[in-house]
C-alpha atoms as a PDB file:
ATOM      1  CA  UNK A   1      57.743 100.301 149.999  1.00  0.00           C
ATOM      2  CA  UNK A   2      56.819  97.780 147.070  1.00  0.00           C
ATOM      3  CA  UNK A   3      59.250  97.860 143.953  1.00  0.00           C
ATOM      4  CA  UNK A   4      56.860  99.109 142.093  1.00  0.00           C
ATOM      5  CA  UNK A   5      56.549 102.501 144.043  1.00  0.00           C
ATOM      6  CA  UNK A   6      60.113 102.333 144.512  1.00  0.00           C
ATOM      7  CA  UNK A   7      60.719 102.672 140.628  1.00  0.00           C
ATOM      8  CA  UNK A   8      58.018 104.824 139.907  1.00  0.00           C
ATOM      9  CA  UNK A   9      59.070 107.463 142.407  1.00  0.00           C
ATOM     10  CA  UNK A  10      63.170 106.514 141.175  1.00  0.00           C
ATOM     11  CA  UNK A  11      61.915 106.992 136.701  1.00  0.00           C
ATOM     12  CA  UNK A  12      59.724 110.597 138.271  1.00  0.00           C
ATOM     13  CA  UNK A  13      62.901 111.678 139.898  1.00  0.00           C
ATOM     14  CA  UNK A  14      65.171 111.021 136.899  1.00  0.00           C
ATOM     15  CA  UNK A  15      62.887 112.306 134.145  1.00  0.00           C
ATOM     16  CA  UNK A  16      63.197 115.546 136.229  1.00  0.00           C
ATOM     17  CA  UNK A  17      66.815 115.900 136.211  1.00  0.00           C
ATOM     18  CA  UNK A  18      67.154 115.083 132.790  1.00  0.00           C
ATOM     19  CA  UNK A  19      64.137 117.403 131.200  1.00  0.00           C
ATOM     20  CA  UNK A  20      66.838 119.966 133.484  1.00  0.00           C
ATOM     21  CA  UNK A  21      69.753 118.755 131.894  1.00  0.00           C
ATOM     22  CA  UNK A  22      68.434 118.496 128.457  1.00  0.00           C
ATOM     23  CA  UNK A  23      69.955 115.189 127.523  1.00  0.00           C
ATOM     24  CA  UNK A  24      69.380 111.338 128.490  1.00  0.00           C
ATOM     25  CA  UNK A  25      72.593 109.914 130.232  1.00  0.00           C
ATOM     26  CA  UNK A  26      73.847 106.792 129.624  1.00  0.00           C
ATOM     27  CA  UNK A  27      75.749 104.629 132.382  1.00  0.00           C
ATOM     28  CA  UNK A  28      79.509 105.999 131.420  1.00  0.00           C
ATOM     29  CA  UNK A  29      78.090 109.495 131.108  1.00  0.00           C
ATOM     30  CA  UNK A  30      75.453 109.039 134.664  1.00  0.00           C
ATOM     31  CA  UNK A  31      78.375 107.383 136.815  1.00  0.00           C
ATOM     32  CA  UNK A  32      81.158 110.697 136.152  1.00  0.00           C
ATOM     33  CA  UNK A  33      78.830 112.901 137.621  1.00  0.00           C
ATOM     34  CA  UNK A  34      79.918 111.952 141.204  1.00  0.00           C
ATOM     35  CA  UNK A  35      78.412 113.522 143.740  1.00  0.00           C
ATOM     36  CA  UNK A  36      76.371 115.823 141.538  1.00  0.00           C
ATOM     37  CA  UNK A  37      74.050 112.352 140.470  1.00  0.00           C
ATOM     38  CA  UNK A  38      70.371 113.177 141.559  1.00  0.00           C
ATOM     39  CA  UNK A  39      70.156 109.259 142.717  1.00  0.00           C
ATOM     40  CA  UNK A  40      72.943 106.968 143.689  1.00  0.00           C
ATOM     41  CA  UNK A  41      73.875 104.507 141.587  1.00  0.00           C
ATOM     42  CA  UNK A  42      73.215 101.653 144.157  1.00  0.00           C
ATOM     43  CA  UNK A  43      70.121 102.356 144.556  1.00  0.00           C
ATOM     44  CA  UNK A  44      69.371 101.933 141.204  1.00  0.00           C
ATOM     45  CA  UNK A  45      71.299  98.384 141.010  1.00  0.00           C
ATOM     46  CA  UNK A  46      69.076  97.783 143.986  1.00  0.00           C
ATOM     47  CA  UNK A  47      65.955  98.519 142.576  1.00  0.00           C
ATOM     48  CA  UNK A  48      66.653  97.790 138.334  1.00  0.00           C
ATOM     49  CA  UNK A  49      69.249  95.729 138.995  1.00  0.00           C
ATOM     50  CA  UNK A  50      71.478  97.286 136.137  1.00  0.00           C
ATOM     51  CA  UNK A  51      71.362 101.067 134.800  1.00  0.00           C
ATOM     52  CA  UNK A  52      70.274  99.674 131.773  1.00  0.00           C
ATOM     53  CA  UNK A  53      67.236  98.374 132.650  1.00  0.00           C
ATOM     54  CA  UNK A  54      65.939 101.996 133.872  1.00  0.00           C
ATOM     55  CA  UNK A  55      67.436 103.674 130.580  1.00  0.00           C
ATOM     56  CA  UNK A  56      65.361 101.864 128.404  1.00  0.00           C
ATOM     57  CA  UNK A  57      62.204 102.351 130.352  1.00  0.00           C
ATOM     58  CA  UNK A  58      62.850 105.787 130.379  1.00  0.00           C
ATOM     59  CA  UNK A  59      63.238 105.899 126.721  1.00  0.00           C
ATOM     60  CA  UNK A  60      60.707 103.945 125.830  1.00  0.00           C
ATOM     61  CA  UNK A  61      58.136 106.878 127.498  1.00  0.00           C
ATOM     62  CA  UNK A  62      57.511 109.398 124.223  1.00  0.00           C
ATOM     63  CA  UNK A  63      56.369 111.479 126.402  1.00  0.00           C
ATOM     64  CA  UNK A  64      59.507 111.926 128.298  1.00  0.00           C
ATOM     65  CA  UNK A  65      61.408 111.793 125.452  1.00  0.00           C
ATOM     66  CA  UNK A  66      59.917 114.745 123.663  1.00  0.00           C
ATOM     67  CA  UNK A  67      60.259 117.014 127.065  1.00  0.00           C
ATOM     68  CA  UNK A  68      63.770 116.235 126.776  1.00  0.00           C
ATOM     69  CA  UNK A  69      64.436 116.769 123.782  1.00  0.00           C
ATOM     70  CA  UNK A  70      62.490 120.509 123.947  1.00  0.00           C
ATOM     71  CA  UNK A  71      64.289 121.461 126.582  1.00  0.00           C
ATOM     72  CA  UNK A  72      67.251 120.397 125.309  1.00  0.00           C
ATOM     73  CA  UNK A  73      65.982 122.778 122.115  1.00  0.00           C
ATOM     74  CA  UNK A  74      65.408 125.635 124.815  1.00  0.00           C
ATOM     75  CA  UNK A  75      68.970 125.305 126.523  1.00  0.00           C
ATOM     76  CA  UNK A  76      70.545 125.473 123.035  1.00  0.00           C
ATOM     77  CA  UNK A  77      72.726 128.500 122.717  1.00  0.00           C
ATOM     78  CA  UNK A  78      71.500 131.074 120.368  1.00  0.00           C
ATOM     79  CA  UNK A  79      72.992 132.940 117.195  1.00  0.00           C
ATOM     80  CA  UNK A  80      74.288 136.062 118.419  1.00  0.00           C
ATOM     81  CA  UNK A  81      74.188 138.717 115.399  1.00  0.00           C
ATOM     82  CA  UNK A  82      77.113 140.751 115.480  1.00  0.00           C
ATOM     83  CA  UNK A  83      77.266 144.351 115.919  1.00  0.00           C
ATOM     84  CA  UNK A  84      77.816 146.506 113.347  1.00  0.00           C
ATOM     85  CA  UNK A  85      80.630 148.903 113.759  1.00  0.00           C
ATOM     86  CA  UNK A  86      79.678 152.460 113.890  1.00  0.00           C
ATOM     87  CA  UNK A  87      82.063 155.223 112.487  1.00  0.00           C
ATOM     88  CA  UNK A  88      83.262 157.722 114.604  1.00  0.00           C
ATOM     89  CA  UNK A  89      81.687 161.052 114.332  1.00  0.00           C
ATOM     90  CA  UNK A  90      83.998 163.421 112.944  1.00  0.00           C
ATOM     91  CA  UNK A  91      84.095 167.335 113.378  1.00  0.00           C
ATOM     92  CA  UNK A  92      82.854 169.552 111.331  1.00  0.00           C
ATOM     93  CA  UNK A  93      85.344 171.914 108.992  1.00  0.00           C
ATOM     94  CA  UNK A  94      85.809 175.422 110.374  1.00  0.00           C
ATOM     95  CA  UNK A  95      84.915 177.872 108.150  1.00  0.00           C
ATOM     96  CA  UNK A  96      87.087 179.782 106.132  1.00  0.00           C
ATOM     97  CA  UNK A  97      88.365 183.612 108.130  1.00  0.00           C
ATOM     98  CA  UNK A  98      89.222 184.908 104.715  1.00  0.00           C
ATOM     99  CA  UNK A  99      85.588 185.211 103.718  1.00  0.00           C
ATOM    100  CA  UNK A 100      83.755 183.795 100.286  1.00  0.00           C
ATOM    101  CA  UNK A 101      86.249 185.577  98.044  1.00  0.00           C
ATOM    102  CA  UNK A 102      88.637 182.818  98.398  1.00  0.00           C
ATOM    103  CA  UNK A 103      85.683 180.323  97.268  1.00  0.00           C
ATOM    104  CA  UNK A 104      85.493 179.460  93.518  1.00  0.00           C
ATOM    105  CA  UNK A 105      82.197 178.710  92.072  1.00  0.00           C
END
């Protein structure tokens, strides 16, 4: 496979993972993922040569950049109202055995 194929099919795969994630990774940030990295980072050496070099073509695409950044909107936790507190019902007053006499108007 040319290098050209090879990086187009490496930037699709990548702009994937991070419309997913919601954020652009840079090389600190992609390398301390480990084994949870959607490509390996030698095969990006082999193919860019250095991380950097596929970074800034991938930020470079508005397009890319805009899906990221809406998803990243989409992810974004929302404001939770709080409850109000409701008061406890309370019981209603027995009426009186004595009768109305011992009510003054």
């Amino acid at each position: 496979m040319s290098k050209k194929l090879q990086r187009r099919k490496l930037k699709k795969q990548l702009a994937a993972y991070f419309i997913k994630q919601g954020k652009f990774y840079n090389t600190t940030e992609y390398t301390a993922l480990g084994d949870s990295m959607p490509i390996p980072g030698s095969s990006i050496r082999r193919i860019y040569g250095r991380y950097a070099g596929l970074e800034a073509e991938l930020r470079a695409d508005e397009t890319l950049v805009a899906l990221v950044e809406q998803s990243a909107a989409l992810q974004a936790p929302k404001a939770v109202k709080p409850i109000p507190k409701v008061k406890p019902l309370t019981k209603a007053k027995p009426a009186s055995k004595l009768g109305a006499s011992t009510v003054e108007k």
